[in-house]
Protein backbone atom coordinates (compact mmCIF):
# COMPACT_ATOMS: atom_id res chain seq x y z
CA UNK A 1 -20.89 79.10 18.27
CA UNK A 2 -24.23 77.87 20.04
CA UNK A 3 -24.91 76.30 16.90
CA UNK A 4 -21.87 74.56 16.42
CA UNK A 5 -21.67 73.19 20.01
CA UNK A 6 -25.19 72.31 19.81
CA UNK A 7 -24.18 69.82 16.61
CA UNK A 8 -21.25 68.50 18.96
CA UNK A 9 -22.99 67.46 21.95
CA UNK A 10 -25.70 65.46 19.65
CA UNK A 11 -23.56 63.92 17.59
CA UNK A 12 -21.69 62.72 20.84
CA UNK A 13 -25.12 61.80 22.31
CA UNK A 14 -26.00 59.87 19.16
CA UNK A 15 -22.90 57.37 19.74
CA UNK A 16 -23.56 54.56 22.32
CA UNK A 17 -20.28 54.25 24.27
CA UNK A 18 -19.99 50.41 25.54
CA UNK A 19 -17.30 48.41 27.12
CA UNK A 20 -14.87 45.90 26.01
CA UNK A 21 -12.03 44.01 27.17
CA UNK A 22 -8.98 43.13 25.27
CA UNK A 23 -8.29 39.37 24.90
CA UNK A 24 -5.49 37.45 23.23
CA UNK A 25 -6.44 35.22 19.82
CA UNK A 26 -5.82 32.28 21.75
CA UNK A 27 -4.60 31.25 24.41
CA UNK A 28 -2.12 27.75 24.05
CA UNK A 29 -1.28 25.03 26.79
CA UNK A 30 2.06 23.29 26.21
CA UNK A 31 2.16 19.51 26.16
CA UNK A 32 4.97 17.03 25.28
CA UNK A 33 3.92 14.29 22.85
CA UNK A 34 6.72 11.98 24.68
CA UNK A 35 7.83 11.31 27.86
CA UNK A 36 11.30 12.04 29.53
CA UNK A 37 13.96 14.26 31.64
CA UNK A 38 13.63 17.76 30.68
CA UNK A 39 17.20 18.44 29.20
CA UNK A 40 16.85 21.90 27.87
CA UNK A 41 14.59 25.13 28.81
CA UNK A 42 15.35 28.13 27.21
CA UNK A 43 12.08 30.23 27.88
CA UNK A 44 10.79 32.04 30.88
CA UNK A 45 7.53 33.47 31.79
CA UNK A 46 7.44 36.99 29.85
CA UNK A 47 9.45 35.78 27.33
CA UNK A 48 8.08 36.50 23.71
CA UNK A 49 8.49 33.74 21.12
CA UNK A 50 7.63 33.06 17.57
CA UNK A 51 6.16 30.23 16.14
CA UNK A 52 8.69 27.29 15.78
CA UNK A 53 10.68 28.41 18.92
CA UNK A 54 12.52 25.53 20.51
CA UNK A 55 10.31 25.82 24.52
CA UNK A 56 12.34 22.96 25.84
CA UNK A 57 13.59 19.64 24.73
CA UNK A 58 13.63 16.12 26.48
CA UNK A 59 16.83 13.82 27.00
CA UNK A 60 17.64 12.72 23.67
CA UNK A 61 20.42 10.23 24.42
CA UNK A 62 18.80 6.93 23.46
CA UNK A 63 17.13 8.34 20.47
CA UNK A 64 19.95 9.85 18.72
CA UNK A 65 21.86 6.11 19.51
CA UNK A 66 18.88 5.03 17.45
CA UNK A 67 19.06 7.13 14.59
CA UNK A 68 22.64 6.55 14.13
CA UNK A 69 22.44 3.21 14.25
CA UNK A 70 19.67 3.27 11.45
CA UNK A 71 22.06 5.56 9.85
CA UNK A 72 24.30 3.21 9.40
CA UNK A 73 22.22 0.43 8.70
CA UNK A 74 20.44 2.33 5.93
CA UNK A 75 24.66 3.51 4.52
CA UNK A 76 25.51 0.19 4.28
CA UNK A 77 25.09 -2.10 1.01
CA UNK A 78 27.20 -5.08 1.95
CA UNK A 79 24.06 -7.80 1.45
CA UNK A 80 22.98 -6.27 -1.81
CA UNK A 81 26.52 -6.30 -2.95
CA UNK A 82 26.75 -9.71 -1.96
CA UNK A 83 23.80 -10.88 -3.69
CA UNK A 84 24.89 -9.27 -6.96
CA UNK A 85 28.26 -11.33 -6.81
CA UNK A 86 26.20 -14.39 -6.36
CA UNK A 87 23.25 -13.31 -8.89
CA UNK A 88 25.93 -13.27 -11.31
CA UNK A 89 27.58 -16.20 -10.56
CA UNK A 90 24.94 -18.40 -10.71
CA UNK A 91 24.17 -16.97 -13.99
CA UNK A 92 27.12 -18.50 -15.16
CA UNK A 93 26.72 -21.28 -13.44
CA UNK A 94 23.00 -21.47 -15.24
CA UNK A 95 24.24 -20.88 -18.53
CA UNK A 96 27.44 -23.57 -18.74
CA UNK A 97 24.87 -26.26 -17.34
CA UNK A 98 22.53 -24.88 -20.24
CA UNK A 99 24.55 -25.21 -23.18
CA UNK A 100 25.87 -28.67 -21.76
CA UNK A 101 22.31 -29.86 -21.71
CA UNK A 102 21.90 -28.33 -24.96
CA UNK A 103 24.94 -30.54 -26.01
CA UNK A 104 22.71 -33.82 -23.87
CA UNK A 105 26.27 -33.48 -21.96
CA UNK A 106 24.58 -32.78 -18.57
CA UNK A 107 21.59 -34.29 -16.95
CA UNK A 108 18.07 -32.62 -17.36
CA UNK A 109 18.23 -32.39 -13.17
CA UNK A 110 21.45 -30.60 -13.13
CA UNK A 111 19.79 -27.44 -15.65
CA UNK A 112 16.55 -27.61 -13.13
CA UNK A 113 18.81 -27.30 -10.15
CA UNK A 114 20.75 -24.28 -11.77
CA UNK A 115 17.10 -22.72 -12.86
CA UNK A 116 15.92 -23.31 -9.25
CA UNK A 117 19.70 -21.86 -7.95
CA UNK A 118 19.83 -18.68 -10.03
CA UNK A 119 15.58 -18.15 -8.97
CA UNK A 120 16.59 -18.01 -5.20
CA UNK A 121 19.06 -15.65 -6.02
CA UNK A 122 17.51 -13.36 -7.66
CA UNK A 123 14.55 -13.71 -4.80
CA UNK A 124 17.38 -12.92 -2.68
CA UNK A 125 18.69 -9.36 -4.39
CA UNK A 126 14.90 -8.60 -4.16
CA UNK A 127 14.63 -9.12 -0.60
CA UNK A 128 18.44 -7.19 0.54
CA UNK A 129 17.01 -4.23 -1.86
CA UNK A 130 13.95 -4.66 0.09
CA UNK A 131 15.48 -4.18 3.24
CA UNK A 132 17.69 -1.31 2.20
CA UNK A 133 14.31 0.48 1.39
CA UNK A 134 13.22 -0.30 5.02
CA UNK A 135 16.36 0.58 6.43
CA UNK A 136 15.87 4.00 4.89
CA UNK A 137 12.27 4.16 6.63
CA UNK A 138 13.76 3.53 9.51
CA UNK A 139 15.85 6.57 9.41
CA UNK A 140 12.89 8.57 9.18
CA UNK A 141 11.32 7.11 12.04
CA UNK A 142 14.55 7.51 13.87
CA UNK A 143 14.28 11.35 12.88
CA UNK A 144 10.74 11.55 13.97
CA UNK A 145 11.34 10.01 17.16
CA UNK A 146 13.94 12.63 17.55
CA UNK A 147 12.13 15.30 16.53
CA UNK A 148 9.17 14.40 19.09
CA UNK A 149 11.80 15.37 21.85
CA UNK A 150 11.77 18.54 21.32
CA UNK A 151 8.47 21.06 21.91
CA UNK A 152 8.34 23.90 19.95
CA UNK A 153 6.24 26.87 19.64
CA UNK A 154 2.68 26.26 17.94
CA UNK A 155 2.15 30.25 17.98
CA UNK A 156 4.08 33.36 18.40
CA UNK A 157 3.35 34.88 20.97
CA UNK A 158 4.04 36.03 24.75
CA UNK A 159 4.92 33.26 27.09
CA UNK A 160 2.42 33.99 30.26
CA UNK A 161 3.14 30.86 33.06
CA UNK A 162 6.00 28.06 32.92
CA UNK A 163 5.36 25.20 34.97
CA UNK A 164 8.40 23.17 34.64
CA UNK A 165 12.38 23.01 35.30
CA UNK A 166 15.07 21.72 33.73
CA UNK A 167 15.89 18.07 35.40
CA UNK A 168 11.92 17.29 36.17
CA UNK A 169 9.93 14.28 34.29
CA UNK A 170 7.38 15.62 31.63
CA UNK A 171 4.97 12.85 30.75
CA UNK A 172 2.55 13.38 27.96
CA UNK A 173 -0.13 15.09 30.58
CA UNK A 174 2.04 17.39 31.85
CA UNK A 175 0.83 20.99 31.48
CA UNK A 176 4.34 22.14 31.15
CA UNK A 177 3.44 26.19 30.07
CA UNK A 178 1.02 28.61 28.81
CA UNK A 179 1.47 30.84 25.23
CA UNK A 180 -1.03 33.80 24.24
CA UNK A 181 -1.21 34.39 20.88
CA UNK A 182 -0.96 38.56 20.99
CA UNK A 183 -1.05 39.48 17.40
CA UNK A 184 -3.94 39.72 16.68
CA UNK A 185 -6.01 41.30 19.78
CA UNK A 186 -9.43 40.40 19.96
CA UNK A 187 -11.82 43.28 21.29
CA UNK A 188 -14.37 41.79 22.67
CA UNK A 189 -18.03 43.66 23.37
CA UNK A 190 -21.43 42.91 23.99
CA UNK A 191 -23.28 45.52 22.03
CA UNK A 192 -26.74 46.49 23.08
CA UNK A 193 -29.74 45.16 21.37
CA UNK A 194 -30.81 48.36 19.80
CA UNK A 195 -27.47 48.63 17.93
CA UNK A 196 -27.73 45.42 16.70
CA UNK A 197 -28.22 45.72 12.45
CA UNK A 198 -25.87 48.54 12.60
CA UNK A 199 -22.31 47.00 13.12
CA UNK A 200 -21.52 44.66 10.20
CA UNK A 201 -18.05 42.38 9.57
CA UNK A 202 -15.16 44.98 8.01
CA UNK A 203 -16.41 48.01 9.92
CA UNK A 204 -13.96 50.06 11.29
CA UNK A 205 -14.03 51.74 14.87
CA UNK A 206 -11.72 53.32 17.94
CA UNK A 207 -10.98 51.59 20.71
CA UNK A 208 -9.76 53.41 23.68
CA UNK A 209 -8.13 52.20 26.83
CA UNK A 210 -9.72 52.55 30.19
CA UNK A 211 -7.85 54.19 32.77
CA UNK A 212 -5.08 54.05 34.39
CA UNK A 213 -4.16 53.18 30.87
CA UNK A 214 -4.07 55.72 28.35
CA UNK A 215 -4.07 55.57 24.20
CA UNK A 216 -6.51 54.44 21.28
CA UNK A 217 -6.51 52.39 18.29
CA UNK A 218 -8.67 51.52 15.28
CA UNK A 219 -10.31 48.10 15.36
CA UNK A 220 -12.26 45.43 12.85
CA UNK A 221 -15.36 43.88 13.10
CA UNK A 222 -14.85 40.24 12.15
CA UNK A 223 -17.79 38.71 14.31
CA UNK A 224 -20.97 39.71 14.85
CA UNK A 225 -23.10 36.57 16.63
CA UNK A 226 -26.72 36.39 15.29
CA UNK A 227 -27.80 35.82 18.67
CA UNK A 228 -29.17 37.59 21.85
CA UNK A 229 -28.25 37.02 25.36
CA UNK A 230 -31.70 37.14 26.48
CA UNK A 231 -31.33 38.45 30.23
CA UNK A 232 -28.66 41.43 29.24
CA UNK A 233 -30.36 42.24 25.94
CA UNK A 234 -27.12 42.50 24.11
CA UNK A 235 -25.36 40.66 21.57
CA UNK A 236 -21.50 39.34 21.02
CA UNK A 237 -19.49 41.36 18.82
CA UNK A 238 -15.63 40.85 18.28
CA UNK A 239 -12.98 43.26 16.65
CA UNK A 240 -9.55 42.64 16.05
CA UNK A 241 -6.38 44.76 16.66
CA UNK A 242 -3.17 44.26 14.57
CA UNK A 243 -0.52 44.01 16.97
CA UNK A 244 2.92 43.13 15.76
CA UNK A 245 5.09 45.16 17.94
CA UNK A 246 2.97 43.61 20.97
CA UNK A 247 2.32 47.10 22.36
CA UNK A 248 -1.59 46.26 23.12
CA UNK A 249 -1.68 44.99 26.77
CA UNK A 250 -4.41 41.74 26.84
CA UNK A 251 -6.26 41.52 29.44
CA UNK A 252 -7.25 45.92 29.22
CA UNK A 253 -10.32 46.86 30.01
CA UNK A 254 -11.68 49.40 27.36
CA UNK A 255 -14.60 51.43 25.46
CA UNK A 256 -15.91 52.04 22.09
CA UNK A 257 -18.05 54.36 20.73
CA UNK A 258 -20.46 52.98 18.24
C-alpha cells in the first residue's frame, strides 16, 4: 500500500498543473452595410443563433418598389417585339425594291435606301435585346439592394450585447450587437518554459473548471506559439473544446494538468 501511494503522489507531482481561461473562437461585432429605420429585430441579448439568422432588417419599402419595377421592366418584351415586326417588314420592303432594281424598274437610290432601312433595323433588334439583357441585370441589382437590408448572422453562436431598437437609424458605423462564436471553445494557457517541447498540436488533455464551477472535459492542442514571453517565462498554448450543445460557459476560469 506504501508502495502504491508512493507511485500516486509522484506521478501527481510529475504533472505541472497551470491555469487557463475559456474564451469563445471569436468574438463578432454587427454592422449594417446600408443605412435606414430599423424595421425588424427578432434577437435579444442571450439569444443563441446560427449562422444565416435574420438579426434585424432595415425599412425595405423603396427597395422592394425598385425591384418590382425592374421586374417588370425585365417581363416585358414589347420593343423587341416591335422591332421584329419592323425587321421583317423592311425585309420585304428590301427585297421588292431588289428584284425591281434587278428588273432596272427602280432607281439604284431607292435599293440603297432599303439596304440602309433594313441595317437600322436590325441595329435596332440588337439594341431592345440589349436592353432586355440589362433589364435582367437590373433585377439582380434590385435583389442585392434588397438583400443588403437585411443583417444576418456571420456565425452561430450566442448573442452577448444588443445595442439597438426597433424604430432607431442604423448607419453603416453603427455597432448595432455583439455574437461569440461558442462552438468551438478555445482554452487558452500560458505553459511554463520548462514544458515547452513537450505539448505538440493534436495532443489530448483534461480541462477542469475552477470553482464555484464544477466538471471536466478533454481538450486539443491546435497552437503552440514558438515564442517566449520573456518576463513570465512561459509560452502561448491554445486547445480547443467541441461544444455543440453550448454547455461550456466562456469566459471560465480553469486548470490543466500537463
Amino acid at each position: 500500500m506504501a508502495v502504491l501511494i508512493g507511485t500516486l503522489s509522484t506521478a501527481a507531482a510529475a504533472q505541472d498543473m497551470v491555469d487557463c481561461v475559456l474564451e469563445p473562437a471569436s468574438r463578432v461585432t454587427i454592422t449594417s452595410s446600408a443605412e435606414g429605420v430599423i424595421r425588424d429585430l427578432p434577437v435579444r441579448r442571450g439569444d443563441m443563433v446560427d449562422r444565416g439568422d435574420l438579426l434585424l432588417r432595415l425599412d425595405t419599402e423603396v427597395e422592394e418598389l425598385q425591384l418590382e419595377l425592374a421586374r417588370t421592366r425585365a417581363g416585358s418584351d414589347v420593343d423587341v417585339r416591335a422591332q421584329q415586326t419592323r425587321l421583317s417588314l423592311r425585309e420585304r420592303e428590301f427585297e421588292r425594291v431588289k428584284r425591281l432594281s434587278d428588273r432596272n424598274v427602280a432607281a439604284t437610290s431607292a435599293l440603297e435606301d432599303a439596304e440602309i432601312e433594313l441595317a437600322l433595323t436590325q441595329l435596332a433588334l440588337e439594341q431592345a435585346e440589349f436592353d432586355r439583357q440589362l433589364a435582367g441585370i437590373e433585377v439582380r441589382q434590385a435583389e442585392a439592394l434588397l438583400a443588403r437590408r437585411s443583417v444576418l448572422s456571420p456565425v452561430s453562436g450566442l448573442v452577448v450585447a444588443v445595442d439597438a431598437s426597433a424604430g432607431e437609424y442604423a448607419s453603416e458605423q453603427s455597432e448595432l450587437m455583439e455574437i461569440i462564436e461558442t462552438d468551438p471553445v478555445n482554452v487558452e494557457v500560458f505553459a511554463p518554459g520548462r514544458l515547452f517541447g513537450d505539448i505538440a498540436v493534436g495532443d489530448s488533455y483534461e480541462v477542469t473548471l475552477k470553482p464555484p464551477l464544477e466538471g471536466s472535459f478533454p481538450a486539443e492542442v491546435v497552437v503552440v506559439d514558438r515564442f517566449f514571453d520573456a518576463a513570465s517565462g512561459t509560452f502561448g498554448v491554445r486547445l480547443e473544446v467541441e461544444n455543440p450543445g453550448g454547455e461550456v460557459p466562456t469566459g471560465a476560469r480553469c486548470r490543466i494538468a500537463f
